[in-house]
PDB file of N, CA and C in Angstrom:
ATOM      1  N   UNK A   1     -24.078  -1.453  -2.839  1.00  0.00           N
ATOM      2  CA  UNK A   1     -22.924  -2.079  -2.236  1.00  0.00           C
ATOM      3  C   UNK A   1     -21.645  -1.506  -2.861  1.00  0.00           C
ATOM      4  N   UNK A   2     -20.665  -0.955  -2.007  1.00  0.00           N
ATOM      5  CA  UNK A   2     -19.266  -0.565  -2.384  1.00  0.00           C
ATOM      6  C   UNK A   2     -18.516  -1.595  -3.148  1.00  0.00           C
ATOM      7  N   UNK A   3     -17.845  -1.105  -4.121  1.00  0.00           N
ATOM      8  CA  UNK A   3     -17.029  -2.368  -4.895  1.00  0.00           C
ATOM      9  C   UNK A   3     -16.016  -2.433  -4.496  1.00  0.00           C
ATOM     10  N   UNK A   4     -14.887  -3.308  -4.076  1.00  0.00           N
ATOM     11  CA  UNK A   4     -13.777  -3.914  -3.876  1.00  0.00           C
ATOM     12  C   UNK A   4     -13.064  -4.677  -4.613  1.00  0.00           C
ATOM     13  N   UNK A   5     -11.820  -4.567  -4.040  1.00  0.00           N
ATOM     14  CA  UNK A   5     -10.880  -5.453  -4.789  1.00  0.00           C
ATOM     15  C   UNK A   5      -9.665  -6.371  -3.793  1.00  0.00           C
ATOM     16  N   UNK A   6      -9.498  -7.295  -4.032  1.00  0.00           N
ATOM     17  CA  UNK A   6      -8.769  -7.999  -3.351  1.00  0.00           C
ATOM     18  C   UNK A   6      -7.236  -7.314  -3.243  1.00  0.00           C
ATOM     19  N   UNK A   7      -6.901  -7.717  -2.177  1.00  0.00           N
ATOM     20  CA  UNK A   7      -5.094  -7.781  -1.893  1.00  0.00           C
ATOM     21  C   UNK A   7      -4.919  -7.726  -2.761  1.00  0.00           C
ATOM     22  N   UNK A   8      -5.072  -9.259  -3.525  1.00  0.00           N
ATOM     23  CA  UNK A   8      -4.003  -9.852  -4.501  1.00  0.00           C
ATOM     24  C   UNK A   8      -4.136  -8.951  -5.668  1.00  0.00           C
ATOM     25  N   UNK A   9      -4.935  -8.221  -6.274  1.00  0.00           N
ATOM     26  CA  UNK A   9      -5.205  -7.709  -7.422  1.00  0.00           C
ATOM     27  C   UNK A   9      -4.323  -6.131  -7.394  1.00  0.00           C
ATOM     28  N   UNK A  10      -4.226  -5.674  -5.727  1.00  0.00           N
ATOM     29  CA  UNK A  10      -3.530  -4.540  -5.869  1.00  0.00           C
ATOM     30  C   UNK A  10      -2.081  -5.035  -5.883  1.00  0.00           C
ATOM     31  N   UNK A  11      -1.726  -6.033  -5.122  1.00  0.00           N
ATOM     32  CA  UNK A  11      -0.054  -6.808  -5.426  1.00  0.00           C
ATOM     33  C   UNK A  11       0.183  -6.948  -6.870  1.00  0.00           C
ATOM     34  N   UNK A  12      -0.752  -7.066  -7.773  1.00  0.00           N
ATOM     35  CA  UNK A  12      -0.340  -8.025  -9.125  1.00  0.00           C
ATOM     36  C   UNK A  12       0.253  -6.257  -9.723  1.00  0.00           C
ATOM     37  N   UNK A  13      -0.915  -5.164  -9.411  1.00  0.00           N
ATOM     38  CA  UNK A  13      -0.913  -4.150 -10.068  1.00  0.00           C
ATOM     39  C   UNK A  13       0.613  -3.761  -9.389  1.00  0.00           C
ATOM     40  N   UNK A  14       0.695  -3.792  -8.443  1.00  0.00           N
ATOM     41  CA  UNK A  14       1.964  -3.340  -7.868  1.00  0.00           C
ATOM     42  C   UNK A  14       3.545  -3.455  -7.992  1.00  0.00           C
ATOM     43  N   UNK A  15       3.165  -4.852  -8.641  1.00  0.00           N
ATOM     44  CA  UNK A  15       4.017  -5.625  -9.104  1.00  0.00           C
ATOM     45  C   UNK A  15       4.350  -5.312 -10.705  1.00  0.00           C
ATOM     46  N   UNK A  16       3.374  -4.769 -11.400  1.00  0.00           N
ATOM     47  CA  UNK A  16       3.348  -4.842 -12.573  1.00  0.00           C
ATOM     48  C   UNK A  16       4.256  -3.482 -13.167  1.00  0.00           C
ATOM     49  N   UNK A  17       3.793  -2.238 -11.836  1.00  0.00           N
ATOM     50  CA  UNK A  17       4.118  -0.849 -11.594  1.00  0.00           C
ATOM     51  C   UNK A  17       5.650  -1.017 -11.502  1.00  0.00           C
ATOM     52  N   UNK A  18       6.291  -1.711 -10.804  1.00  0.00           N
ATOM     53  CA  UNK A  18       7.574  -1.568 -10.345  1.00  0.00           C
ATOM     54  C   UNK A  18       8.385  -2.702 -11.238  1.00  0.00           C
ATOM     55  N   UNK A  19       7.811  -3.716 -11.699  1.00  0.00           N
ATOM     56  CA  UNK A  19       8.722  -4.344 -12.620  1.00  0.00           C
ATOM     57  C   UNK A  19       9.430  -5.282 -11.989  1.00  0.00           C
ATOM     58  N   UNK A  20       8.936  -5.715 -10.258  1.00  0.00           N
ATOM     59  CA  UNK A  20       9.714  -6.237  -8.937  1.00  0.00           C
ATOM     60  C   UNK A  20       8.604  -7.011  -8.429  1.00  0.00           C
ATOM     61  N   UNK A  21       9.208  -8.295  -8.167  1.00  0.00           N
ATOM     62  CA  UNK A  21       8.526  -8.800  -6.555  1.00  0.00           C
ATOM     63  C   UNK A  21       8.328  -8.241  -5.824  1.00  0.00           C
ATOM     64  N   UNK A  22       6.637  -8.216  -5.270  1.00  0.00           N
ATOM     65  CA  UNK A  22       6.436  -7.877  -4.140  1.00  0.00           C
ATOM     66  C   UNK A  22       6.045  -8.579  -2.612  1.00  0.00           C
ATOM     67  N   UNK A  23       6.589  -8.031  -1.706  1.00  0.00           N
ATOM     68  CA  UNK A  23       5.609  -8.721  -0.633  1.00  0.00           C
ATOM     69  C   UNK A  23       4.520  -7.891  -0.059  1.00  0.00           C
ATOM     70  N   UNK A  24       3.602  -8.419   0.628  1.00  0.00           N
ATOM     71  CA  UNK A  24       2.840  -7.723   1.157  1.00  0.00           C
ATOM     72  C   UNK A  24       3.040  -7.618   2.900  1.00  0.00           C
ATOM     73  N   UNK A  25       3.172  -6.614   4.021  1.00  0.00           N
ATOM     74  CA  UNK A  25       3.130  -7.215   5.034  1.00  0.00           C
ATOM     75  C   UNK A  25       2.535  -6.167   5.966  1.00  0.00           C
ATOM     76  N   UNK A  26       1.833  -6.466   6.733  1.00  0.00           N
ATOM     77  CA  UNK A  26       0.925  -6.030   7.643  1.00  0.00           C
ATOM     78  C   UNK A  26       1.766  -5.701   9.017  1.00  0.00           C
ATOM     79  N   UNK A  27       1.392  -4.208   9.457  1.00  0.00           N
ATOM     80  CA  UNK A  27       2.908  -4.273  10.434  1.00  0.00           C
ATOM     81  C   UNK A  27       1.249  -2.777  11.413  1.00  0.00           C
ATOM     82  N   UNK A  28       1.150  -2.812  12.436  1.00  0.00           N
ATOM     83  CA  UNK A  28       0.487  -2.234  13.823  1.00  0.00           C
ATOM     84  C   UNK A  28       1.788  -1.531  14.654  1.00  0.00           C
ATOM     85  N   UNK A  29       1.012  -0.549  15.031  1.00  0.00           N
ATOM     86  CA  UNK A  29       1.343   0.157  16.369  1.00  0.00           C
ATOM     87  C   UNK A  29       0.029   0.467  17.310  1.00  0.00           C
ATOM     88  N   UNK A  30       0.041   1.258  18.560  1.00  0.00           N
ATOM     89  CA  UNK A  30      -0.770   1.544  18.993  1.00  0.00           C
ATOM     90  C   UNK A  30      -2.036   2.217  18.744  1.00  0.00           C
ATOM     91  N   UNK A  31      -1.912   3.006  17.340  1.00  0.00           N
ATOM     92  CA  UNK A  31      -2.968   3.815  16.942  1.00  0.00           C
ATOM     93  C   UNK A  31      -3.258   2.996  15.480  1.00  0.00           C
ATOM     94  N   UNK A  32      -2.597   2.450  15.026  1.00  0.00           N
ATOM     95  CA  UNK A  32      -3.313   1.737  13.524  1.00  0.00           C
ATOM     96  C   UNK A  32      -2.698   0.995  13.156  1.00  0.00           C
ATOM     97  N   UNK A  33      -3.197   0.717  12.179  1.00  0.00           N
ATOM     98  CA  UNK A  33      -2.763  -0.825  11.358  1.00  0.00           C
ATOM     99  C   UNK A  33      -2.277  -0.061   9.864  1.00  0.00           C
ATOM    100  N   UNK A  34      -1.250  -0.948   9.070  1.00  0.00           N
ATOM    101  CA  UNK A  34      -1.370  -0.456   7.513  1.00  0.00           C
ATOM    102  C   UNK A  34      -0.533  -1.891   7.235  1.00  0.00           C
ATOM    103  N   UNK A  35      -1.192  -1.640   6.103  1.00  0.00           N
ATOM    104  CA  UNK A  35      -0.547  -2.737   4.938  1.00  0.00           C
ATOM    105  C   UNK A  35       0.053  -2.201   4.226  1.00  0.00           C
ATOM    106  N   UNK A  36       1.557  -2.673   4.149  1.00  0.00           N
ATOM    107  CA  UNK A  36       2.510  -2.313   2.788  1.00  0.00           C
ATOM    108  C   UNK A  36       3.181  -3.096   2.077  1.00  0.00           C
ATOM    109  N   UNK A  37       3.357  -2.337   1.007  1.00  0.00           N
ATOM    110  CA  UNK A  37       3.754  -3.441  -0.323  1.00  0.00           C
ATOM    111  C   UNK A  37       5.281  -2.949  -0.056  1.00  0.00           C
ATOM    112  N   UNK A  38       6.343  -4.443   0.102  1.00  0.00           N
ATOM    113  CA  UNK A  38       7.987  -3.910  -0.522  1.00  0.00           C
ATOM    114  C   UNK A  38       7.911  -4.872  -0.726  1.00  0.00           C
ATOM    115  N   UNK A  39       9.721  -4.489  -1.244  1.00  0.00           N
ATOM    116  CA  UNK A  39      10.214  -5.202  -1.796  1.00  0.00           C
ATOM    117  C   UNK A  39      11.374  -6.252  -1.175  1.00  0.00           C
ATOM    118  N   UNK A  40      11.045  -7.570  -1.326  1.00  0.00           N
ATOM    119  CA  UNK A  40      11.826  -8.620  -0.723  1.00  0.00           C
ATOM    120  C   UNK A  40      13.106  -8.350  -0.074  1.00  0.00           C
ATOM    121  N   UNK A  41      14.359  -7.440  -0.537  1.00  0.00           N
ATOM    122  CA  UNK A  41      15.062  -7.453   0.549  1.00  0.00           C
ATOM    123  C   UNK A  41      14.969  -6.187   1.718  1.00  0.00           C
ATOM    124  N   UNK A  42      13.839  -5.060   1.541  1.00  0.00           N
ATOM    125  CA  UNK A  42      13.701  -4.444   2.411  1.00  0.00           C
ATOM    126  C   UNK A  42      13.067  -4.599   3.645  1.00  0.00           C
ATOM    127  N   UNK A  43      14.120  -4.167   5.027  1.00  0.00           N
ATOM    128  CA  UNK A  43      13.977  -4.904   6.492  1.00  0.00           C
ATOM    129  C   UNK A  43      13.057  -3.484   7.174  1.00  0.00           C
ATOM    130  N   UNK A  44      11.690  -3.512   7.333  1.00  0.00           N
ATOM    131  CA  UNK A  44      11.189  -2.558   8.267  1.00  0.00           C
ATOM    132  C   UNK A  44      10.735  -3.362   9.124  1.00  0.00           C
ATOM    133  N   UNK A  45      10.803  -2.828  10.248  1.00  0.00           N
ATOM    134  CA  UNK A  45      10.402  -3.705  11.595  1.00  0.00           C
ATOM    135  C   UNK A  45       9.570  -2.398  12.190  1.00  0.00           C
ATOM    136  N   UNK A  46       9.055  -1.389  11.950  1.00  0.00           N
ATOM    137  CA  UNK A  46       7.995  -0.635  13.085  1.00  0.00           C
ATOM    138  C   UNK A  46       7.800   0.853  12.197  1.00  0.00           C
ATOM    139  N   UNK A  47       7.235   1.616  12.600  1.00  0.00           N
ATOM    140  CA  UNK A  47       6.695   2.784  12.114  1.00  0.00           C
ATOM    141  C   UNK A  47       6.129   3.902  12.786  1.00  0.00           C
ATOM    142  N   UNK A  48       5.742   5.372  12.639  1.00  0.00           N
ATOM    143  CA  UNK A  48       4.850   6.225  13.446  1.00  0.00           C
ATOM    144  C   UNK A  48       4.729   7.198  12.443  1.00  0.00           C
ATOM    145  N   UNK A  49       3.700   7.798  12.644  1.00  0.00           N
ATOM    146  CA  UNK A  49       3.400   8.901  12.085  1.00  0.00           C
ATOM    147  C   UNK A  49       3.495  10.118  12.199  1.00  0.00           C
ATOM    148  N   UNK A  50       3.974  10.925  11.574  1.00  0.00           N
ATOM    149  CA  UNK A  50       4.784  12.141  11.938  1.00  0.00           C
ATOM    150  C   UNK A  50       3.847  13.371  10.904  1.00  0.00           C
ATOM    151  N   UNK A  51       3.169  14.120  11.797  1.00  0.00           N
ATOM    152  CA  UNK A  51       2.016  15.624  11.274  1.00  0.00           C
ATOM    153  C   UNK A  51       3.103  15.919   9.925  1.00  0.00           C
ATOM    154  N   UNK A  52       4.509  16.095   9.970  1.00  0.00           N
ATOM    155  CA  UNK A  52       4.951  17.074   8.910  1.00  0.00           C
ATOM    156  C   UNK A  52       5.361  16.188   8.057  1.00  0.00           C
ATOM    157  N   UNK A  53       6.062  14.761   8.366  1.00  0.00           N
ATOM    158  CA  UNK A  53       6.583  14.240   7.609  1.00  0.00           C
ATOM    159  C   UNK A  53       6.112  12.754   6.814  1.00  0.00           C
ATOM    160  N   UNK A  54       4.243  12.823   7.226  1.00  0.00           N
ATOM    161  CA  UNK A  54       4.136  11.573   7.439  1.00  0.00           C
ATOM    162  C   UNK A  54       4.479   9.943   7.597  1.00  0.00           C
ATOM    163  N   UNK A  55       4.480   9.081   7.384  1.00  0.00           N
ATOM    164  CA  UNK A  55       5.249   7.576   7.474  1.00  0.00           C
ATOM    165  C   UNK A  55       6.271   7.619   7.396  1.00  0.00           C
ATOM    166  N   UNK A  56       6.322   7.137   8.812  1.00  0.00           N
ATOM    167  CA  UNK A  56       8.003   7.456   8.762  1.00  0.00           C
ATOM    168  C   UNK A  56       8.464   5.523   9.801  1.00  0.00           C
ATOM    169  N   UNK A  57       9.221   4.921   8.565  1.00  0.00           N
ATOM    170  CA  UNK A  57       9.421   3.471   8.679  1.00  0.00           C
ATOM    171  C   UNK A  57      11.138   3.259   9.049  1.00  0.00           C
ATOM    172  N   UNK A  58      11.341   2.549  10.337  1.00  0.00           N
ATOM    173  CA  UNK A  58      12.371   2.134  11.131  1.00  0.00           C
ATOM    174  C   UNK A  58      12.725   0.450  10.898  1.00  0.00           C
ATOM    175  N   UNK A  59      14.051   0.446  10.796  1.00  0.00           N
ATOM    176  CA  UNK A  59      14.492  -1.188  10.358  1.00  0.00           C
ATOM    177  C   UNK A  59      14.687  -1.284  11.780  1.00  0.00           C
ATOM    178  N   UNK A  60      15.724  -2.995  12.028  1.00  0.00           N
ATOM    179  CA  UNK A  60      15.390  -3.532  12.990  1.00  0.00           C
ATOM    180  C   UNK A  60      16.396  -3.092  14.085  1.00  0.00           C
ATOM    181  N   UNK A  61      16.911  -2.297  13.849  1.00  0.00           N
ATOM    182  CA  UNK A  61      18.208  -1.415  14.446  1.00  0.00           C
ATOM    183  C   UNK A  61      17.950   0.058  14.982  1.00  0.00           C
ATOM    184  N   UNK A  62      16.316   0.043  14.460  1.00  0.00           N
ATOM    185  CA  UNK A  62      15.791   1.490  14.929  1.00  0.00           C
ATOM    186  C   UNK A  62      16.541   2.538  14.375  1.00  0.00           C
ATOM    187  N   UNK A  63      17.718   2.337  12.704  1.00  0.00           N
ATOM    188  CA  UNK A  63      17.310   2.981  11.825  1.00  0.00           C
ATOM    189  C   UNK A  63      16.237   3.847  11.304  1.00  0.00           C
ATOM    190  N   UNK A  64      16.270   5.311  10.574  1.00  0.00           N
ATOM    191  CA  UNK A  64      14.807   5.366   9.962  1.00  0.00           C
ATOM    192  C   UNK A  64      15.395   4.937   8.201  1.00  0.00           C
ATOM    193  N   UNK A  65      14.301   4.164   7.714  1.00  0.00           N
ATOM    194  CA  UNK A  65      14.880   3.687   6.653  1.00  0.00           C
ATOM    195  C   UNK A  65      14.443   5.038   5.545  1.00  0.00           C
ATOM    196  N   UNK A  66      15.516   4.904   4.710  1.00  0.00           N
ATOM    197  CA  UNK A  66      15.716   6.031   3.711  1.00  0.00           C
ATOM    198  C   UNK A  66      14.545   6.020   2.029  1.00  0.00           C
ATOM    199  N   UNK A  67      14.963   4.890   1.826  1.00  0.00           N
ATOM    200  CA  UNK A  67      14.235   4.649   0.552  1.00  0.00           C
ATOM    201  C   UNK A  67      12.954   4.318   0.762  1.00  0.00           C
ATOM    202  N   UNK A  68      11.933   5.233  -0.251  1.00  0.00           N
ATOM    203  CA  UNK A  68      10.459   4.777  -0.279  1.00  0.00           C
ATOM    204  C   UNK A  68       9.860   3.684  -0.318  1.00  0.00           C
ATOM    205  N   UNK A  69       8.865   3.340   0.198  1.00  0.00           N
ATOM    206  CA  UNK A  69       8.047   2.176   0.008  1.00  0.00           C
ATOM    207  C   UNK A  69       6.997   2.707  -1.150  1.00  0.00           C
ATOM    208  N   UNK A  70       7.145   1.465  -1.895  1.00  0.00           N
ATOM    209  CA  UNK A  70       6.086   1.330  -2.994  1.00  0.00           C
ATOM    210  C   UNK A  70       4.710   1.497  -3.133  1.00  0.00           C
ATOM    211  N   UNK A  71       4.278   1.221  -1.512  1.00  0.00           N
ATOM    212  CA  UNK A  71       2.396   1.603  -2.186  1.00  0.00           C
ATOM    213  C   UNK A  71       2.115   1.382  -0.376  1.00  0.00           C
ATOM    214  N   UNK A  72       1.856   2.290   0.795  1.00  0.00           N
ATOM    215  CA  UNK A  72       0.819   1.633   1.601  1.00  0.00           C
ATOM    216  C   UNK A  72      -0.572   1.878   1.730  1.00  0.00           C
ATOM    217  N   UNK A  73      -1.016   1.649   2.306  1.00  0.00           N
ATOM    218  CA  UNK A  73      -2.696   0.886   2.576  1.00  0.00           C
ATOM    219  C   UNK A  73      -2.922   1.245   4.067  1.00  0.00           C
ATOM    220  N   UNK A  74      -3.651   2.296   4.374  1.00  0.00           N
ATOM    221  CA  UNK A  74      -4.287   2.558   5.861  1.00  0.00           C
ATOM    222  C   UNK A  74      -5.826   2.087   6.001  1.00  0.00           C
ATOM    223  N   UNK A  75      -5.852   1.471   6.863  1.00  0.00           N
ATOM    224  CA  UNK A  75      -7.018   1.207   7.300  1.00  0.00           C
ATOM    225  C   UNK A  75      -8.426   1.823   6.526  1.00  0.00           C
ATOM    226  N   UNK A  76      -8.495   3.247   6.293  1.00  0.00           N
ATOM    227  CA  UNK A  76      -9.431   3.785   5.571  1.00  0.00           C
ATOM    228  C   UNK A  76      -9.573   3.006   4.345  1.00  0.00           C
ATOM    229  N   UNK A  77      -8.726   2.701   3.196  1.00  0.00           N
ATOM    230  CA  UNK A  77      -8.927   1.993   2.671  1.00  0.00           C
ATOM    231  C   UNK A  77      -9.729   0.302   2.407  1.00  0.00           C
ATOM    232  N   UNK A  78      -9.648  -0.176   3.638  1.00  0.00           N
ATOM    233  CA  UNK A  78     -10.507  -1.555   3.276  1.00  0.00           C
ATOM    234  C   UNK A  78     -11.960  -1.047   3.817  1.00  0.00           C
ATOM    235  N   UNK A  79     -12.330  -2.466   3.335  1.00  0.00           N
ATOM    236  CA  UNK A  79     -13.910  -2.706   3.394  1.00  0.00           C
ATOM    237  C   UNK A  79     -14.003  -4.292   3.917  1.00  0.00           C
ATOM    238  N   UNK A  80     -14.278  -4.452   5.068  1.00  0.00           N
ATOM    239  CA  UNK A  80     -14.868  -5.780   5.590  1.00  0.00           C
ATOM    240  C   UNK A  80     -13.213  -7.095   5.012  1.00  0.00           C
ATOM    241  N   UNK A  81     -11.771  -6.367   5.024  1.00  0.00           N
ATOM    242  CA  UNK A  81     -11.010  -7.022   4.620  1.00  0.00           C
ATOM    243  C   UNK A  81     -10.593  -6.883   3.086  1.00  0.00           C
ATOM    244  N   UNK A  82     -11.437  -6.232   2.622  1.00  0.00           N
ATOM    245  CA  UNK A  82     -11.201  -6.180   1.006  1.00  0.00           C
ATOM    246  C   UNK A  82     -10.639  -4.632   0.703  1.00  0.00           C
ATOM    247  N   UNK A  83     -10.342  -4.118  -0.512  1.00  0.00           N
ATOM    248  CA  UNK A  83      -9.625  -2.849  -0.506  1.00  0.00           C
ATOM    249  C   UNK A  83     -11.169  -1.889  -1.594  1.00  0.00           C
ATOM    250  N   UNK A  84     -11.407  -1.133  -0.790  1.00  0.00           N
ATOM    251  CA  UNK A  84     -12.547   0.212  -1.587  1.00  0.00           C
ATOM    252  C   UNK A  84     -11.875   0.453  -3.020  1.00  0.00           C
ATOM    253  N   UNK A  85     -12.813   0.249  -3.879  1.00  0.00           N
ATOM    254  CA  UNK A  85     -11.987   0.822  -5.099  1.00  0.00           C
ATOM    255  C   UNK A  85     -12.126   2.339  -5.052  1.00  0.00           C
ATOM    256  N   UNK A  86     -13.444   2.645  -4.620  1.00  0.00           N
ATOM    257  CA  UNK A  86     -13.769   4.532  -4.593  1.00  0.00           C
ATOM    258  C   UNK A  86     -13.131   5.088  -3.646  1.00  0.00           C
ATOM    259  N   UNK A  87     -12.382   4.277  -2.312  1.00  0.00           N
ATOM    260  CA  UNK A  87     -11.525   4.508  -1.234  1.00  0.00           C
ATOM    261  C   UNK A  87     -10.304   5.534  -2.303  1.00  0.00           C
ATOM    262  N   UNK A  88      -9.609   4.045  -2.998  1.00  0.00           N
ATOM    263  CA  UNK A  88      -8.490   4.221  -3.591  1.00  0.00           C
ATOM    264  C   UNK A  88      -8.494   5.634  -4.997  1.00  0.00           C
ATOM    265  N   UNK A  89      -9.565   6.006  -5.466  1.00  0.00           N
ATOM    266  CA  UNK A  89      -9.941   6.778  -6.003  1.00  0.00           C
ATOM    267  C   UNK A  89     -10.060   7.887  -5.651  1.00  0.00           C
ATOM    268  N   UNK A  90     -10.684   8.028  -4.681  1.00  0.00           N
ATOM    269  CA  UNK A  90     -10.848   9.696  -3.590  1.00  0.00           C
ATOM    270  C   UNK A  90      -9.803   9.961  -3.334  1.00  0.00           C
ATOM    271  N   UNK A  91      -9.166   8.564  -2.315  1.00  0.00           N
ATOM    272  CA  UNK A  91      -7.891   9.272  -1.976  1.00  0.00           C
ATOM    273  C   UNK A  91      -6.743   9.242  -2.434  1.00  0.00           C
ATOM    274  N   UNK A  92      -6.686   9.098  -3.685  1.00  0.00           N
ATOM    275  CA  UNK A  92      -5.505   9.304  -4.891  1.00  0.00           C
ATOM    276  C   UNK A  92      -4.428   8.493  -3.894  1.00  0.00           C
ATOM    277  N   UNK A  93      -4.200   7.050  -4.143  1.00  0.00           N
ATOM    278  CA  UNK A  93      -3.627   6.054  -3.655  1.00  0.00           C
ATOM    279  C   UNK A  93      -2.255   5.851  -4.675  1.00  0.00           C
ATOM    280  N   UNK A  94      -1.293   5.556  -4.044  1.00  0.00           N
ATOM    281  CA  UNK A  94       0.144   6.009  -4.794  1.00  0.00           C
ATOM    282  C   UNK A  94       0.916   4.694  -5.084  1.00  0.00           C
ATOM    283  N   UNK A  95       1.234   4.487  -6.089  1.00  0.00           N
ATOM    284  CA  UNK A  95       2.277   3.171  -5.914  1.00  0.00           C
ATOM    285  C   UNK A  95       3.548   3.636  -6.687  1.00  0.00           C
ATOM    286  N   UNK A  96       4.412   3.729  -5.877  1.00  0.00           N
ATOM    287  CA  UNK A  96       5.702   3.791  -7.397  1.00  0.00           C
ATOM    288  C   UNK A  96       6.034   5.594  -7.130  1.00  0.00           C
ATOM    289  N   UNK A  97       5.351   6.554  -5.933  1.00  0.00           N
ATOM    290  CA  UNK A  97       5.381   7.817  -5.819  1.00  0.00           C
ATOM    291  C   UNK A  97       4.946   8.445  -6.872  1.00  0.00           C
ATOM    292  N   UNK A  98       3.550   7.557  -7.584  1.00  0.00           N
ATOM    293  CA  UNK A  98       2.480   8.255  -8.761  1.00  0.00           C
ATOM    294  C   UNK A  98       1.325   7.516  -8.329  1.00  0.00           C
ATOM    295  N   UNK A  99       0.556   8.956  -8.811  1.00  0.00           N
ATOM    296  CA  UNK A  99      -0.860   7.924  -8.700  1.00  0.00           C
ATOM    297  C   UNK A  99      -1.399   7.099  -9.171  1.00  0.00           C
ATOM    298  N   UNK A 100      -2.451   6.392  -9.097  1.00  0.00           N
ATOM    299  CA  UNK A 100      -2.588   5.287  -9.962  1.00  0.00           C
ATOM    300  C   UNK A 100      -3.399   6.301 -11.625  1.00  0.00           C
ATOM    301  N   UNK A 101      -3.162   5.672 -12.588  1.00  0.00           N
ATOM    302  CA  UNK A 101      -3.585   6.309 -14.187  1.00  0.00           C
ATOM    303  C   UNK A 101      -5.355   5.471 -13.957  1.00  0.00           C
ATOM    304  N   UNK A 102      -6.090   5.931 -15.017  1.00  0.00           N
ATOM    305  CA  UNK A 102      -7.087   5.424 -15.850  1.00  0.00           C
ATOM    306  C   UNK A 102      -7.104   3.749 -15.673  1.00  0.00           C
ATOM    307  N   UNK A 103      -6.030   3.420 -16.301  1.00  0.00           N
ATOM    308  CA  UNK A 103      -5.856   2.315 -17.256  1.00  0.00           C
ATOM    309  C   UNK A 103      -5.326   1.613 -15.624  1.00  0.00           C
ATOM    310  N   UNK A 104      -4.320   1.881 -14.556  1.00  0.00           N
ATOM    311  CA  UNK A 104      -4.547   1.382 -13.469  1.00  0.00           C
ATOM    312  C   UNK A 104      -5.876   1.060 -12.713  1.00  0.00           C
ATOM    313  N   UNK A 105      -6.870   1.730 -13.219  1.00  0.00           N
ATOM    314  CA  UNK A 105      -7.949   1.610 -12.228  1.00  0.00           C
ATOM    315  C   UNK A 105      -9.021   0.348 -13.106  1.00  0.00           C
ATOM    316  N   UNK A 106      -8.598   0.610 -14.119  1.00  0.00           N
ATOM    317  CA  UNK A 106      -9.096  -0.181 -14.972  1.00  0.00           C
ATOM    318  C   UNK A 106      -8.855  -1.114 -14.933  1.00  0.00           C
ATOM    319  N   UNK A 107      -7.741  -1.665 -15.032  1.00  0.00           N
ATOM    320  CA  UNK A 107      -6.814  -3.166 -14.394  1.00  0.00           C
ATOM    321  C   UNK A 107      -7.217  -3.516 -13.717  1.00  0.00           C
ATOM    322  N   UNK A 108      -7.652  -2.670 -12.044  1.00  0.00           N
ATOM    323  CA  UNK A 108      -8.533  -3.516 -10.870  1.00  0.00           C
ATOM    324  C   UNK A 108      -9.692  -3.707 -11.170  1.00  0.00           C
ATOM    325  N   UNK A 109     -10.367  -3.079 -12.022  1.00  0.00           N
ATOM    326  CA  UNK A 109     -11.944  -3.543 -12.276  1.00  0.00           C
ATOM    327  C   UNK A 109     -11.675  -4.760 -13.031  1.00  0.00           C
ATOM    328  N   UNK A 110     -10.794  -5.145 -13.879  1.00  0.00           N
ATOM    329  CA  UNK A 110     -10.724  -6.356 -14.991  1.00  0.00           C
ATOM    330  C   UNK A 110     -10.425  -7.662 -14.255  1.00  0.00           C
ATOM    331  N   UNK A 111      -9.308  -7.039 -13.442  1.00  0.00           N
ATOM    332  CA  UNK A 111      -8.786  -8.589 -12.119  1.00  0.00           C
ATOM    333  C   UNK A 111      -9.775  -8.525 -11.738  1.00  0.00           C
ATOM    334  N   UNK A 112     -10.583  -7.646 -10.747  1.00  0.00           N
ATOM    335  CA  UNK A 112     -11.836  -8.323 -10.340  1.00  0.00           C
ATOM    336  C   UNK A 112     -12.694  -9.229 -10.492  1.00  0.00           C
ATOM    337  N   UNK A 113     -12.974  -9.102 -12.041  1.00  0.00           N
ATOM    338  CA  UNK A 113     -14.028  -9.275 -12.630  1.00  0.00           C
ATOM    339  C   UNK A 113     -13.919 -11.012 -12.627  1.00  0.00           C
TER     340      UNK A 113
END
C-alpha cells in the first residue's frame, strides 16, 4: 500500500516553510483540478496551463497575477484524496520555489505518524 499524507500535514509544512498563514483552496478548469496553498490576502479566481510557461494564475479582473504561489498540488499527486508521499518525492514537489529537503520529508512521515 502507497503511503500518504494528509492536506493538513502538507499546510502545517507549508506554513512552517514560509513563516505565513496559509490557505488551502481548490480551484478547476476544464482539463483539471489543483490544489494550492496561498496566502490569505492573495485574490486568484481561475488559471490555464501554458506548454512554455506553465501555471499561469488570473485574479478576479482577469489580471495575470505576478507573484508566486507557494506550493501547488496537481491531481497526480493524490491518492484516493490523500497526498502520495513517493508522488511528492519523484516529482520533486516545491514549496517556497525549493524543493522540499530530507528533513521536509521527514516532517511528513512524523505528522503522519
Amino acid at each position: 500500500m502507497e503511503e500518504t499524507i494528509s492536506l493538513n500535514a502538507l499546510k502545517v509544512l507549508v506554513e512552517k516553510k514560509m513563516k505565513k498563514k496559509i490557505l488551502v483552496k481548490i480551484m478547476w478548469n476544464d482539463n483539471e483540478k489543483l490544489t494550492i496553498f496561498i496566502i490569505p490576502n492573495m485574490k486568484i479566481n481561475s488559471f490555464i496551463y501554458d506548454e512554455k510557461e506553465g501555471y499561469l494564475f488570473y485574479d478576479q479582473e482577469g489580471n495575470l497575477v505576478e507573484y508566486a504561489i507557494p506550493c501547488i498540488l496537481t491531481e497526480e499527486y493524490l491518492v484516493n484524496g490523500k497526498i502520495s508521499l513517493e508522488g511528492i518525492i519523484n516529482r520533486q514537489l516545491v514549496v517556497n520555489k525549493q524543493p522540499l529537503s530530507n528533513e521536509d520529508v521527514m516532517f511528513l512521515k512524523e505528522y503522519h505518524s
